[in-house]
Each structure stands twice: as structure tokens, then as C-alpha cells.
C-alpha atoms as a PDB file:
ATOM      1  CA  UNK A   1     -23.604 -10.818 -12.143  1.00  0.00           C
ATOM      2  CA  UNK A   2     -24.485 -13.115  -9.155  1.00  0.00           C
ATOM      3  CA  UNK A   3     -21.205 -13.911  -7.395  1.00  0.00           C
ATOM      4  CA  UNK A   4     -21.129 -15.774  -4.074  1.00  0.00           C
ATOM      5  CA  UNK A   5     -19.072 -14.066  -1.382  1.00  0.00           C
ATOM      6  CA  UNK A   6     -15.760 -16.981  -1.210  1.00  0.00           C
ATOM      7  CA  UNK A   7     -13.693 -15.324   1.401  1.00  0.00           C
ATOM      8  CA  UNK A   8     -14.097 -12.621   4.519  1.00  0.00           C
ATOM      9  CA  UNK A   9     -11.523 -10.567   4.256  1.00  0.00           C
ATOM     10  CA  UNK A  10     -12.208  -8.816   7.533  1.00  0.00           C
ATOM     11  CA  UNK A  11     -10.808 -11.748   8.895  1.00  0.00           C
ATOM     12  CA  UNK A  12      -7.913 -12.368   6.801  1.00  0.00           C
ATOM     13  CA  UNK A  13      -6.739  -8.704   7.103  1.00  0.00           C
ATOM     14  CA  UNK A  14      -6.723  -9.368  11.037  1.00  0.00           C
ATOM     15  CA  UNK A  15      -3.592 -12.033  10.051  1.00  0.00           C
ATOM     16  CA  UNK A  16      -1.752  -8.973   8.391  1.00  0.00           C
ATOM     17  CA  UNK A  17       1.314 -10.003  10.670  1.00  0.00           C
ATOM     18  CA  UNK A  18       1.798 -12.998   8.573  1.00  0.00           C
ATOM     19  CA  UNK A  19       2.498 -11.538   5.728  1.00  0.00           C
ATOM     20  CA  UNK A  20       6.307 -10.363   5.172  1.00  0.00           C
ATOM     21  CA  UNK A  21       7.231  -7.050   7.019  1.00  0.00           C
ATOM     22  CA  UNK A  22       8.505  -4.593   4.734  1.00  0.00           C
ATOM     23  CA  UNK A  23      11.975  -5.422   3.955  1.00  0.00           C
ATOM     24  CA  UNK A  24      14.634  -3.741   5.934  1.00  0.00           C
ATOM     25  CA  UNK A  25      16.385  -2.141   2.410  1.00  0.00           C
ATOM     26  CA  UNK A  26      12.787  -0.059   1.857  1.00  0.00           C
ATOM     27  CA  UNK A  27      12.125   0.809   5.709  1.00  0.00           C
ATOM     28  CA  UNK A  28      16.095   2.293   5.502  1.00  0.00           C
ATOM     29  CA  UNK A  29      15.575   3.842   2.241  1.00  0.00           C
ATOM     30  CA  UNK A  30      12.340   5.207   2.920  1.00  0.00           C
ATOM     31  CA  UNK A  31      14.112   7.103   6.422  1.00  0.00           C
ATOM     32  CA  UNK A  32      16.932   8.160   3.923  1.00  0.00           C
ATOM     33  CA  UNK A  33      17.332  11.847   3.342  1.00  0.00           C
ATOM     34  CA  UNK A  34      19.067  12.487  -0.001  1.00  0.00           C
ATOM     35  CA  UNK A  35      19.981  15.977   0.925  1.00  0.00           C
ATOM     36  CA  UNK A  36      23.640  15.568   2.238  1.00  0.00           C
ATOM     37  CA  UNK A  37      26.769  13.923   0.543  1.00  0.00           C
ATOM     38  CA  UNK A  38      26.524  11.240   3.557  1.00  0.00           C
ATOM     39  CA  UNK A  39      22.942  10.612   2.494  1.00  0.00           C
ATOM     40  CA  UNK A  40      23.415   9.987  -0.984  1.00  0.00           C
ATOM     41  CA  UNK A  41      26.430   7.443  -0.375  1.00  0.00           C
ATOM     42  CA  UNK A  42      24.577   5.467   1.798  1.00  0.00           C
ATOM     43  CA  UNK A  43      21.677   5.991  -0.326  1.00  0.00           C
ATOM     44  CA  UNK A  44      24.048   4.076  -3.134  1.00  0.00           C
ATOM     45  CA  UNK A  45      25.423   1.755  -0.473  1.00  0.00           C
ATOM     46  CA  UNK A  46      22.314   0.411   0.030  1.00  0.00           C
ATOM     47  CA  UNK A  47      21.544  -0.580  -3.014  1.00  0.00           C
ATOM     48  CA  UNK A  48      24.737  -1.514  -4.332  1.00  0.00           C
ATOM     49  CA  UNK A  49      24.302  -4.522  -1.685  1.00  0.00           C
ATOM     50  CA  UNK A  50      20.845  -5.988  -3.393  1.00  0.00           C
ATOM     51  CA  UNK A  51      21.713  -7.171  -6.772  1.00  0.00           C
ATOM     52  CA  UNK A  52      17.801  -7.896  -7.540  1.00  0.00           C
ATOM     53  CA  UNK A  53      17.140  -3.982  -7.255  1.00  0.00           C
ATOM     54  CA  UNK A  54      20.321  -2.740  -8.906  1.00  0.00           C
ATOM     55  CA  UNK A  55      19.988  -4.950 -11.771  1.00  0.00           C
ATOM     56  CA  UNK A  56      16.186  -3.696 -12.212  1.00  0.00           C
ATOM     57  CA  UNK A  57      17.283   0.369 -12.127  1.00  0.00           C
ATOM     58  CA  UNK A  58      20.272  -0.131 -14.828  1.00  0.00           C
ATOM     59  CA  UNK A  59      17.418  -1.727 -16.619  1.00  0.00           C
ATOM     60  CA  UNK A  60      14.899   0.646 -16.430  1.00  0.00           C
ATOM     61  CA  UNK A  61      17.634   3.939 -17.142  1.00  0.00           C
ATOM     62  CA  UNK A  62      18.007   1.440 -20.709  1.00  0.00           C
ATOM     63  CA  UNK A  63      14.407   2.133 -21.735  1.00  0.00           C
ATOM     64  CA  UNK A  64      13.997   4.760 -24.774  1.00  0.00           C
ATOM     65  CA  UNK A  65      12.087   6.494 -22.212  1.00  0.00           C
ATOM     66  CA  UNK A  66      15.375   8.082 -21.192  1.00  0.00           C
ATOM     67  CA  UNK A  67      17.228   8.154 -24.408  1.00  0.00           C
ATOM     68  CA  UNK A  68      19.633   5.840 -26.436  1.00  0.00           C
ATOM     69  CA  UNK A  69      22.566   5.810 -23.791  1.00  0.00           C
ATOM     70  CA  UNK A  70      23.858   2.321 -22.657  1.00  0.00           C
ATOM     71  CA  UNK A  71      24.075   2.599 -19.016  1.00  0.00           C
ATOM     72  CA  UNK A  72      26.131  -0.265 -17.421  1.00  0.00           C
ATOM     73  CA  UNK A  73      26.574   0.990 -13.696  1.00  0.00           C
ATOM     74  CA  UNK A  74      24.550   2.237 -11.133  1.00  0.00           C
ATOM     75  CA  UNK A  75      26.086   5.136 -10.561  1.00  0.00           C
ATOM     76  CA  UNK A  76      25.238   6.054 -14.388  1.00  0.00           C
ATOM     77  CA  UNK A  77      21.358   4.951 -13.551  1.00  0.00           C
ATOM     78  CA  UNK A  78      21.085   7.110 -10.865  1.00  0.00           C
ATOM     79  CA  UNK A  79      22.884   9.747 -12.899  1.00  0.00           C
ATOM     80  CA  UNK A  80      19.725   8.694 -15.904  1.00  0.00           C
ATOM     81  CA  UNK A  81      17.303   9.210 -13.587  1.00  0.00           C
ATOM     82  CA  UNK A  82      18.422  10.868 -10.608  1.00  0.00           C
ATOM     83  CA  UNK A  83      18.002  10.064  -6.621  1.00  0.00           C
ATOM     84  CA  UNK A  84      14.639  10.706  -6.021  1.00  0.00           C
ATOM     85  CA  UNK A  85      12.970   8.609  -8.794  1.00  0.00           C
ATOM     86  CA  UNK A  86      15.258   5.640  -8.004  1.00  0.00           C
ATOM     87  CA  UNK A  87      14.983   5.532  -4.319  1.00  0.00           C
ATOM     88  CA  UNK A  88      11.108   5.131  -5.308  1.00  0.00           C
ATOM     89  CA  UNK A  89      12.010   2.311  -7.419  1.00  0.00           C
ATOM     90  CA  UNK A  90      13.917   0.902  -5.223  1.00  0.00           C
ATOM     91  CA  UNK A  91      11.591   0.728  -2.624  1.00  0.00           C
ATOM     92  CA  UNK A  92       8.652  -0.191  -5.064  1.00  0.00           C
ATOM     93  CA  UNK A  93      10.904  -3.000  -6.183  1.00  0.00           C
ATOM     94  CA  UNK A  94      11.560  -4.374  -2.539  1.00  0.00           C
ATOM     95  CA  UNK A  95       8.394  -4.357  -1.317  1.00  0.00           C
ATOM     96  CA  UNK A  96       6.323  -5.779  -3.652  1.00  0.00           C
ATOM     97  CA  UNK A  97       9.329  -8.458  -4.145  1.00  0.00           C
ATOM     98  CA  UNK A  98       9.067  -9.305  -0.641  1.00  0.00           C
ATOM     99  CA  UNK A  99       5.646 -10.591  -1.590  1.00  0.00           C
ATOM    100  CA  UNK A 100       6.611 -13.126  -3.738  1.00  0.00           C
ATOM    101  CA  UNK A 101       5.088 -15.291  -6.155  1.00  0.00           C
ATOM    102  CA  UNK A 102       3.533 -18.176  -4.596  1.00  0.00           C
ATOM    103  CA  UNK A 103       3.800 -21.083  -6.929  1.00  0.00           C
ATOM    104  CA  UNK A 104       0.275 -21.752  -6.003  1.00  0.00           C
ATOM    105  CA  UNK A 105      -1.089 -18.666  -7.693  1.00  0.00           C
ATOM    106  CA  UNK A 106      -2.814 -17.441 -10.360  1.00  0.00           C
ATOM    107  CA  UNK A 107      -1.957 -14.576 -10.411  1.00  0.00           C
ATOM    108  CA  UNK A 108       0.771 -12.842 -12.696  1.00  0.00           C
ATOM    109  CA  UNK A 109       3.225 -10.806 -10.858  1.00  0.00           C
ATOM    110  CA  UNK A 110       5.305  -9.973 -14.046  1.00  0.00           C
ATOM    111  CA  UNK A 111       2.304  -8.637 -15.546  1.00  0.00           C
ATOM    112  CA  UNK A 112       1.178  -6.727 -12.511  1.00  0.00           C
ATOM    113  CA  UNK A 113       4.712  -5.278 -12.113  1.00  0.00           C
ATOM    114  CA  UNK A 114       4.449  -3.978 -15.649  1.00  0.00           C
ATOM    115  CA  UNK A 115       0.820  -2.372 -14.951  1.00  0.00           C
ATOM    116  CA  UNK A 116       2.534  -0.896 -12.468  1.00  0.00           C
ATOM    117  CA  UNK A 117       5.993   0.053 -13.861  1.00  0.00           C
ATOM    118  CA  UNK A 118       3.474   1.578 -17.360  1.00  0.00           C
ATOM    119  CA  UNK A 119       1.100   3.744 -14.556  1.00  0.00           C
ATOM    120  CA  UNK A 120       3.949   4.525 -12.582  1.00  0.00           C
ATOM    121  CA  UNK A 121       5.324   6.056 -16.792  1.00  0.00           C
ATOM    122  CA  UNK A 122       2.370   7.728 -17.415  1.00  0.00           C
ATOM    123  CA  UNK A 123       1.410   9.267 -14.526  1.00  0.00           C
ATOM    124  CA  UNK A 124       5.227  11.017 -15.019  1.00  0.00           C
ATOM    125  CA  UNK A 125       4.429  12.073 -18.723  1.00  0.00           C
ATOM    126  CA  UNK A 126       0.937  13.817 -17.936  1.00  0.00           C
ATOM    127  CA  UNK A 127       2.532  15.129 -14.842  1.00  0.00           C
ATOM    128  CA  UNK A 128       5.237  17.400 -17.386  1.00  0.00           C
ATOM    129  CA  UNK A 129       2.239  18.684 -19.082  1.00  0.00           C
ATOM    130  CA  UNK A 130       0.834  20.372 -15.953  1.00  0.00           C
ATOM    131  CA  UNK A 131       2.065  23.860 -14.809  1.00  0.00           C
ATOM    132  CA  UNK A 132       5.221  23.167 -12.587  1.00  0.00           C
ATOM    133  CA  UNK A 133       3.816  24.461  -9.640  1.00  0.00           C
ATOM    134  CA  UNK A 134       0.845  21.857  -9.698  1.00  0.00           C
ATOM    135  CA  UNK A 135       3.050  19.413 -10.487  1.00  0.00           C
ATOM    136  CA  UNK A 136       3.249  16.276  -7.744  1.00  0.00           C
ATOM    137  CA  UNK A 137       7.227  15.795  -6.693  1.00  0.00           C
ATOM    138  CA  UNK A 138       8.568  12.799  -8.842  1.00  0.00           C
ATOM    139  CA  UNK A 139       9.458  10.490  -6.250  1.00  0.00           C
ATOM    140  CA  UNK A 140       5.787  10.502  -5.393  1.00  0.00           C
ATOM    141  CA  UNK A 141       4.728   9.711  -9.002  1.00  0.00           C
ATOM    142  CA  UNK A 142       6.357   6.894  -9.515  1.00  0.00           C
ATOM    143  CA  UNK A 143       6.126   5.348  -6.021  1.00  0.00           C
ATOM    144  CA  UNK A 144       2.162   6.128  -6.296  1.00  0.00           C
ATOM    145  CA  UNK A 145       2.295   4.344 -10.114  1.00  0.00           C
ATOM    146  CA  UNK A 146       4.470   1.094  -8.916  1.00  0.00           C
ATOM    147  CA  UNK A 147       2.069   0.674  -5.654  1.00  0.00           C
ATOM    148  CA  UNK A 148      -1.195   1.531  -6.205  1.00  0.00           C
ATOM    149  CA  UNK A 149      -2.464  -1.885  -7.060  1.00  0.00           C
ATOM    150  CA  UNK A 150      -0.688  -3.447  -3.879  1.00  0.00           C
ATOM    151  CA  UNK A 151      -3.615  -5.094  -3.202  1.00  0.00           C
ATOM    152  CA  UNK A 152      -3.228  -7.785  -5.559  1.00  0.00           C
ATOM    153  CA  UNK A 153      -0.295  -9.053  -4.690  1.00  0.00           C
ATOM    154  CA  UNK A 154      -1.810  -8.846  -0.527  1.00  0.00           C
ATOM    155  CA  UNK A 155      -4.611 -10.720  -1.396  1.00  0.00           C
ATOM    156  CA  UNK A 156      -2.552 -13.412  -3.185  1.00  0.00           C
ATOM    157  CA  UNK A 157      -1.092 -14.195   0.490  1.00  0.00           C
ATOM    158  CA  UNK A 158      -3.988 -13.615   2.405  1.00  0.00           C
ATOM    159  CA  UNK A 159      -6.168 -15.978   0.493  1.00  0.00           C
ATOM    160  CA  UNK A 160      -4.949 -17.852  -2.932  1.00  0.00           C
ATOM    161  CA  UNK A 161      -7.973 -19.205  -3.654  1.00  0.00           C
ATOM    162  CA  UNK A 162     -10.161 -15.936  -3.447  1.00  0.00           C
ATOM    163  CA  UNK A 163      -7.585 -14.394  -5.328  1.00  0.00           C
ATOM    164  CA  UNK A 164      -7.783 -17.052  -8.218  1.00  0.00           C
ATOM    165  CA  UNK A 165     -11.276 -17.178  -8.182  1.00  0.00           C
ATOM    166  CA  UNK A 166     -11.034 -13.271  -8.430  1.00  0.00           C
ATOM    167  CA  UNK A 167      -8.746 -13.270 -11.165  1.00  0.00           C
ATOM    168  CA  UNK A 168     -11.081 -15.584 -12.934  1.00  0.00           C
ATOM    169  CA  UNK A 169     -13.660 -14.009 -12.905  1.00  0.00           C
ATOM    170  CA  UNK A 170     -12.103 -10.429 -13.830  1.00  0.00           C
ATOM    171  CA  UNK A 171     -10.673 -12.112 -16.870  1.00  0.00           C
ATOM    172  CA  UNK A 172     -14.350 -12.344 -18.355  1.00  0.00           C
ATOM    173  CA  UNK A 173     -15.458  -9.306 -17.421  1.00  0.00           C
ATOM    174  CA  UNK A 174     -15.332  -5.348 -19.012  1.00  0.00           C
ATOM    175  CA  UNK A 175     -13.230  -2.777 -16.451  1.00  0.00           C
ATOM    176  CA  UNK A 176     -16.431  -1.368 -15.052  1.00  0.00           C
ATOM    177  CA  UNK A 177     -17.661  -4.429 -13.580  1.00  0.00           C
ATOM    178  CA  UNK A 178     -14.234  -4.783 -10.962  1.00  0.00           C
ATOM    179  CA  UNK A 179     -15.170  -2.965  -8.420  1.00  0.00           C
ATOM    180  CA  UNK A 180     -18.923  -4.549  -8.429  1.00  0.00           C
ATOM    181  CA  UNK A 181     -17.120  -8.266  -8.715  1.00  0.00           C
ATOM    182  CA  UNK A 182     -14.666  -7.949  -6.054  1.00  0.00           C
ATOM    183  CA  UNK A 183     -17.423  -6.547  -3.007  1.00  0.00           C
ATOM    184  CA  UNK A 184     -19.223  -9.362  -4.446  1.00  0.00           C
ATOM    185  CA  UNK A 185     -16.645 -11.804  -4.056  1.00  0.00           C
ATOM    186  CA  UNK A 186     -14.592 -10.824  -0.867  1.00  0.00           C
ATOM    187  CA  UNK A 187     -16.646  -7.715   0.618  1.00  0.00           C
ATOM    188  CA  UNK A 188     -13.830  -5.370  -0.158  1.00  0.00           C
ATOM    189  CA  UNK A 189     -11.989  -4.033  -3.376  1.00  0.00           C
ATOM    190  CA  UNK A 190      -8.097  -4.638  -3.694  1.00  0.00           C
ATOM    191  CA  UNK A 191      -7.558  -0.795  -3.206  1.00  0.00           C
ATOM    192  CA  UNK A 192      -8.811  -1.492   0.521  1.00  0.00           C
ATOM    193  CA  UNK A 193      -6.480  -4.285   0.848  1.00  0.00           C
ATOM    194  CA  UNK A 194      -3.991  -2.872  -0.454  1.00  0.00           C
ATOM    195  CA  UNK A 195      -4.325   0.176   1.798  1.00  0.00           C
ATOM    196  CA  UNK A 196      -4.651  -1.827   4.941  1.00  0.00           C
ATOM    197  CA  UNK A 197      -0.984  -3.291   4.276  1.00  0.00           C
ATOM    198  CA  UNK A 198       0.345   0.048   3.266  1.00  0.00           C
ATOM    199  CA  UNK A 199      -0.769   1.410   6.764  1.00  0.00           C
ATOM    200  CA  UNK A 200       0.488  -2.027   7.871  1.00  0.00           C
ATOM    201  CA  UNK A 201       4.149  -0.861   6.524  1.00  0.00           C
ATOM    202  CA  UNK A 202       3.541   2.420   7.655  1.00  0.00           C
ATOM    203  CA  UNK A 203       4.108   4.003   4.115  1.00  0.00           C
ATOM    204  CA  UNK A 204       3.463   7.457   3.670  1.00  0.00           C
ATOM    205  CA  UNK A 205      -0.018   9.125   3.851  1.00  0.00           C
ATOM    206  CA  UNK A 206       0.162  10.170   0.080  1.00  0.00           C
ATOM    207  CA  UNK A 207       0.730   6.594  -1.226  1.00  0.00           C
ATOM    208  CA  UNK A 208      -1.964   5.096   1.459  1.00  0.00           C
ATOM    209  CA  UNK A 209      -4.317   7.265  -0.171  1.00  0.00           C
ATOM    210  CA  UNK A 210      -3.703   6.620  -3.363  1.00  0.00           C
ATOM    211  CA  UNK A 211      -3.933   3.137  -2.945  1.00  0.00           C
ATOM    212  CA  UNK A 212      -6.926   3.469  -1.492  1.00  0.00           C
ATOM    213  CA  UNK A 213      -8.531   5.773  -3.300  1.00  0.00           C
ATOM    214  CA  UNK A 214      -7.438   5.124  -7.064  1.00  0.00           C
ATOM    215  CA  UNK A 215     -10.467   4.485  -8.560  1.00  0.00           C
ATOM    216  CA  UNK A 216     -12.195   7.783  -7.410  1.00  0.00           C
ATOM    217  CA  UNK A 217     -10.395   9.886  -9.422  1.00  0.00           C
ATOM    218  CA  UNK A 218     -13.772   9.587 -12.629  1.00  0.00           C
ATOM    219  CA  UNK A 219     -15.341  12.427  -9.957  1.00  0.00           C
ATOM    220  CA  UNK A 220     -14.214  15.622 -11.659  1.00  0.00           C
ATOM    221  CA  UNK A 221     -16.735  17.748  -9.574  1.00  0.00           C
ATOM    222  CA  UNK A 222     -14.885  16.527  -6.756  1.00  0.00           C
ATOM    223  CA  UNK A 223     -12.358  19.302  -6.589  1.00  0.00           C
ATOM    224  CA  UNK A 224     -10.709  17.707  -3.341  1.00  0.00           C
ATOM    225  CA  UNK A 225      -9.557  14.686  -5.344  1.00  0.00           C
ATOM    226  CA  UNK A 226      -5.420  14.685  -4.614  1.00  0.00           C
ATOM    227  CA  UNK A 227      -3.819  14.998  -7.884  1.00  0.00           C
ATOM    228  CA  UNK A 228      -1.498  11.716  -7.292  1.00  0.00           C
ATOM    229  CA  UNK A 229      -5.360   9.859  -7.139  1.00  0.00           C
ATOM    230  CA  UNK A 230      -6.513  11.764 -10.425  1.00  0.00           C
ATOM    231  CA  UNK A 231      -3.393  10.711 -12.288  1.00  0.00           C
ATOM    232  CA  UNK A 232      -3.073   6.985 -11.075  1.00  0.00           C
ATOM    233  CA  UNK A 233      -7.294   7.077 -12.957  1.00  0.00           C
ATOM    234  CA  UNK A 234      -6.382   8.681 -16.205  1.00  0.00           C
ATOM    235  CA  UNK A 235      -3.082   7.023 -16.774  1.00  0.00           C
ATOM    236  CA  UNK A 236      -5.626   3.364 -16.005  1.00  0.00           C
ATOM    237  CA  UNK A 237      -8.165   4.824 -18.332  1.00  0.00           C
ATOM    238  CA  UNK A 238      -5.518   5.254 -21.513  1.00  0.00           C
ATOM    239  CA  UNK A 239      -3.843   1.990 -20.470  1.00  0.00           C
ATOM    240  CA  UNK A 240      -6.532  -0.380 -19.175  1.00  0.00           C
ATOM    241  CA  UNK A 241      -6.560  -1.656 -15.566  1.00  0.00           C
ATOM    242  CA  UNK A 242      -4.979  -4.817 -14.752  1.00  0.00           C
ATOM    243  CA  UNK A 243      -6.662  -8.082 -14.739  1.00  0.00           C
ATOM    244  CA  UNK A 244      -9.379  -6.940 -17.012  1.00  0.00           C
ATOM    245  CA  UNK A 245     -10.124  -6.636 -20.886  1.00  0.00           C
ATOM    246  CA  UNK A 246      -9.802  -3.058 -21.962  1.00  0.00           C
ATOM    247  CA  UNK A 247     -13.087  -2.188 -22.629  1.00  0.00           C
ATOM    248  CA  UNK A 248     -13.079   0.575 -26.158  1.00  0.00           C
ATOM    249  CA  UNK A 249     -11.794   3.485 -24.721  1.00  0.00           C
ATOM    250  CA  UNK A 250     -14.168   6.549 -24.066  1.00  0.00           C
ATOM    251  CA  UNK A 251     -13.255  10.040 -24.206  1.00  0.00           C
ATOM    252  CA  UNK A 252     -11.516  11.655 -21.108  1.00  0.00           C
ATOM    253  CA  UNK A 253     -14.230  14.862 -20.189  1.00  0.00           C
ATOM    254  CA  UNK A 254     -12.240  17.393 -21.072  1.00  0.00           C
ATOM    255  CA  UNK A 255     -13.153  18.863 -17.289  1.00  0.00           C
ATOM    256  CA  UNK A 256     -10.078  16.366 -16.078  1.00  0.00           C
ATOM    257  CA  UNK A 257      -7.531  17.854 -18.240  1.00  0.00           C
ATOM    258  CA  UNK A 258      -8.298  21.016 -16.518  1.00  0.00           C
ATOM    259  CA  UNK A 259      -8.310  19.948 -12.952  1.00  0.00           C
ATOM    260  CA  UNK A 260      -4.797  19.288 -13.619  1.00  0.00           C
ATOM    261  CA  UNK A 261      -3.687  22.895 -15.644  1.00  0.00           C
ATOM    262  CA  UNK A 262      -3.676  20.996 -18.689  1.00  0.00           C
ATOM    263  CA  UNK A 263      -5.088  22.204 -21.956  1.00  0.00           C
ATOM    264  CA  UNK A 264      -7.585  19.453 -22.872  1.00  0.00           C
ATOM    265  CA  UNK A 265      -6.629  20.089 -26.545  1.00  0.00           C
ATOM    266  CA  UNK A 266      -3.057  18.926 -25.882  1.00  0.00           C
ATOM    267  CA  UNK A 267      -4.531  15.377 -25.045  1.00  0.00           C
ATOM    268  CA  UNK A 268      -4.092  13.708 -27.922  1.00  0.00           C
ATOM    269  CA  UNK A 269      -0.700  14.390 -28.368  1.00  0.00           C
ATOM    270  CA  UNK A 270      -0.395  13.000 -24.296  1.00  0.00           C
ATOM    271  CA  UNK A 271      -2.606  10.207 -25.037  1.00  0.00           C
ATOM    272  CA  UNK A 272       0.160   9.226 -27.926  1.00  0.00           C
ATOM    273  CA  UNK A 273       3.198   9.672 -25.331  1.00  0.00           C
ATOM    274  CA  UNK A 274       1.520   7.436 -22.533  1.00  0.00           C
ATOM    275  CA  UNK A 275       1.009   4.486 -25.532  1.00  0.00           C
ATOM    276  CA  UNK A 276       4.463   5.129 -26.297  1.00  0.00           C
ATOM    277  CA  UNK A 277       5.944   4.795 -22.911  1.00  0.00           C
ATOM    278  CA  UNK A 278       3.178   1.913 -21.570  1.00  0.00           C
ATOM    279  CA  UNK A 279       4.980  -0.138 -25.179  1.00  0.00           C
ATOM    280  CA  UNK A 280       8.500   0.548 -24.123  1.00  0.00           C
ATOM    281  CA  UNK A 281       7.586  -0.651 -20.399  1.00  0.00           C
ATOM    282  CA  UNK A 282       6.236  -3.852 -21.848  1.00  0.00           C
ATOM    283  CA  UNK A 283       9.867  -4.044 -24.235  1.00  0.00           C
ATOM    284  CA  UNK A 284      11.331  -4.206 -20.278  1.00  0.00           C
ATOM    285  CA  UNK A 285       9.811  -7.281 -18.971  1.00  0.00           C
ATOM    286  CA  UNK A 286      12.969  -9.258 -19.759  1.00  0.00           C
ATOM    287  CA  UNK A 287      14.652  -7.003 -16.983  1.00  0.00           C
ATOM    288  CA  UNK A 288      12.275  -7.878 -14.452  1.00  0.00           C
ATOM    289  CA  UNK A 289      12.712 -11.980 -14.863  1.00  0.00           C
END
């Protein structure tokens, strides 16, 4: 495919500044400690105070995911699905809401915050079929799921009419084309954007590099792949990577299954969970109006 390059985003990544900082609620909560009784009640204080983000958790602790238990509160959510994996919602939640949706865009934020929210799932059920002491913490697995395509949403402010055009063009395309169409079309993928904001926000290391490197993780004879990068690729190649027609779905090589400690004949039976859990993320959307 001929594409003609629409936007230089060497340039527009120099105007980083003018995107929203990362809000204060995620730079705080990403500082927090949750070690001490004092961290843990201003851990809840926090996010007592932003409705948008409490609202969101008790929704997410209602998915079958978690089991059949109405939770009403906060305290019960964070109870559901304890400190650690709700602080990295929380500040998944805040920073990509601080982006926005421009009412000028294309692009679907709902949609890309269920990718993410599904990923962000899967990456947690292949993770419990690894040996435990392989096993990434689970703060980081759903904080690498919910930002790895960041980029998206940075691109969408840098430059709305690359990113339509993008989007576009993705929409008519099979998943191994997207990496070919977007150098074509802006000389860099959305996994560099997005990693230039992440440093921007000074996340941590971990989730820069997953953001960045995401897509690498088809290299199984690269034995220095992180394992956070490996999972964010499988759980994409069961679920399909967003803004682009699932292509049929080819079989994993069984040589990823064991980079991770996991039996490659118990992946089938992980392949079913992930569907499961990617279906029940989808039920969720009407939480994340």
C-alpha cells in the first residue's frame, strides 16, 4: 500500500507541553505507598473525591470476572479487587480521561478503553497460569493492559486529522499491515507516541517499555523480551488489536507458552478464559459512559 506521509510527528511530539499534564489524582496515586494504614486511607481518600473513577472501580468489581457479588461501595471494590489492582485503575482511568474526546475525532475512546480494559483482563488470566515466581506483580498487569495503546489517544491531540486519516485507513486493512501503514502515514507507530508521552508523565520504566515495545513480543528467540511486553502481544493476538479487522487467528508457537512457564497444552483451555473475560469487558461498556 502506497500511503502519503500526512503529518511529521517529530514536530508535533516537540508540542508535548500542550497536551494535558497528567492529572494531579494519578501523579499522587502513583507516589502513594500502600504499605501503611496512613497510606491506604489516603489511598481511599483520594479517590473517594473523583466520582468519575470511583464510579468506574464499583463497576468493574461487578463484572463476573470477580464473581456474582453486588458491590455498592468502594470500600467493597477495593475489598473485590484489592489496593494494588485498583490504584492501577485508577490511575489508568485518570490519565487517559484527561485526554479527552475531542468532538472533532474519529476516533473511539469507548472502544479503545475496552481494548484496553479486555488486554489489561487477559494479560491477568495468562499471568495465573505461569509459575508464581515468573509471575509480573498485578498492579503492573493491568496498568501495562489499560496503557499500552496510549498512543492513540496522544495522537488524537497532537494531530486530528492524521489520526482520522489513520483510523481510516486501519479500518480497511488486516492487523499485519499497522505497523507498515502508520510509518507510512506519520513516520512513527502509536507505540512511539505513546511512549514519548509516557516519558512525558514520567510513568514508570516498565509501562514506558511496554508501550513502546508491545508489538515485539512475536520474537520468541528473543529471550530478553520483558514478560509484561510478551503478554500485552499474546493477549492482542487472541483478542485482535484495536482499530483493525481481526485477521483468522493463527496458532500461538507453542515456543511462547514456554517463555512464560506455561504448558503450551494448557492453551486452549487459556485461550477459552481470555474470550470469556474480553466478552464480559465488552458487557461493561455501560460503566464507562
Amino acid at each position: 500500500m502506497k500511503t502519503e506521509q500526512i503529518a511529521d510527528m517529530k514536530d508535533a511530539l516537540s508540542k508535548l507541553d500542550s497536551l494535558p499534564a497528567m492529572p494531579a489524582i494519578a501523579q499522587k496515586l502513583l507516589l502513594l505507598q500502600l504499605d501503611t494504614d496512613a497510606g491506604e486511607a489516603e489511598f481511599l481518600r483520594l479517590i473517594e473525591q473523583d466520582p468519575q473513577i470511583s464510579a468506574k472501580i464499583i463497576g468493574l468489581s461487578n463484572s463476573p470476572v470477580y464473581g456474582t457479588r453486588h458491590v455498592v461501595s468502594l470500600s467493597e471494590a477495593v475489598v473485590m479487587l484489592g489496593m494494588n489492582r485498583v490504584k492501577s485503575v485508577a490511575i489508568g482511568i485518570a490519565a487517559l480521561s484527561s485526554l479527552g474526546e475531542s468532538s472533532d475525532s474519529k476516533l473511539n475512546t469507548k472502544e479503545l478503553w475496552m481494548h484496553s480494559l479486555s488486554v489489561a483482563l487477559a494479560m491477568s488470566t495468562i499471568a495465573h497460569a505461569m509459575p508464581v515466581r515468573n509471575r509480573p506483580a498485578d498492579d503492573l498487569l493491568f496498568f501495562a493492559g489499560l496503557m499500552h495503546d496510549l498512543g492513540y489517544m496522544a495522537l488524537s491531540h497532537l494531530d486530528v486529522k492524521a489520526s482520522d486519516t489513520l483510523h481510516e485507513q486501519l479500518q480497511q486493512s488486516p492487523a499485519r499491515m499497522l505497523l507498515k501503514i502508520e510509518k507510512a502515514l506519520l513516520g512513527m507507530t502509536h507505540a512511539e507516541i505513546g511512549a514519548e508521552l509516557a516519558q512525558h508523565w514520567h510513568l514508570p520504566d516498565d509501562i514506558v517499555t511496554v508501550i513502546r515495545e508491545h508489538h515485539d513480543g512475536s520474537d520468541y528467540e528473543n529471550t530478553k523480551i520483558p514478560v509484561l511486553v510478551r503478554l500485552v502481544w499474546l493477549s492482542e493476538q487472541m483478542l485482535g488489536e484495536f482499530g483493525v479487522h481481526k485477521t483468522k487467528e493463527t496458532e500461538i508457537p507453542e515456543q511462547h507458552w514456554l517463555l512464560l512457564g506455561i504448558d503450551p497444552e494448557d492453551a486452549e483451555e487459556i485461550s477459552n478464559r481470555v474470550c470469556e473475560v474480553a466478552t464480559q469487558a465488552g458487557q461493561m461498556a455501560s460503566t464507562f459512559e
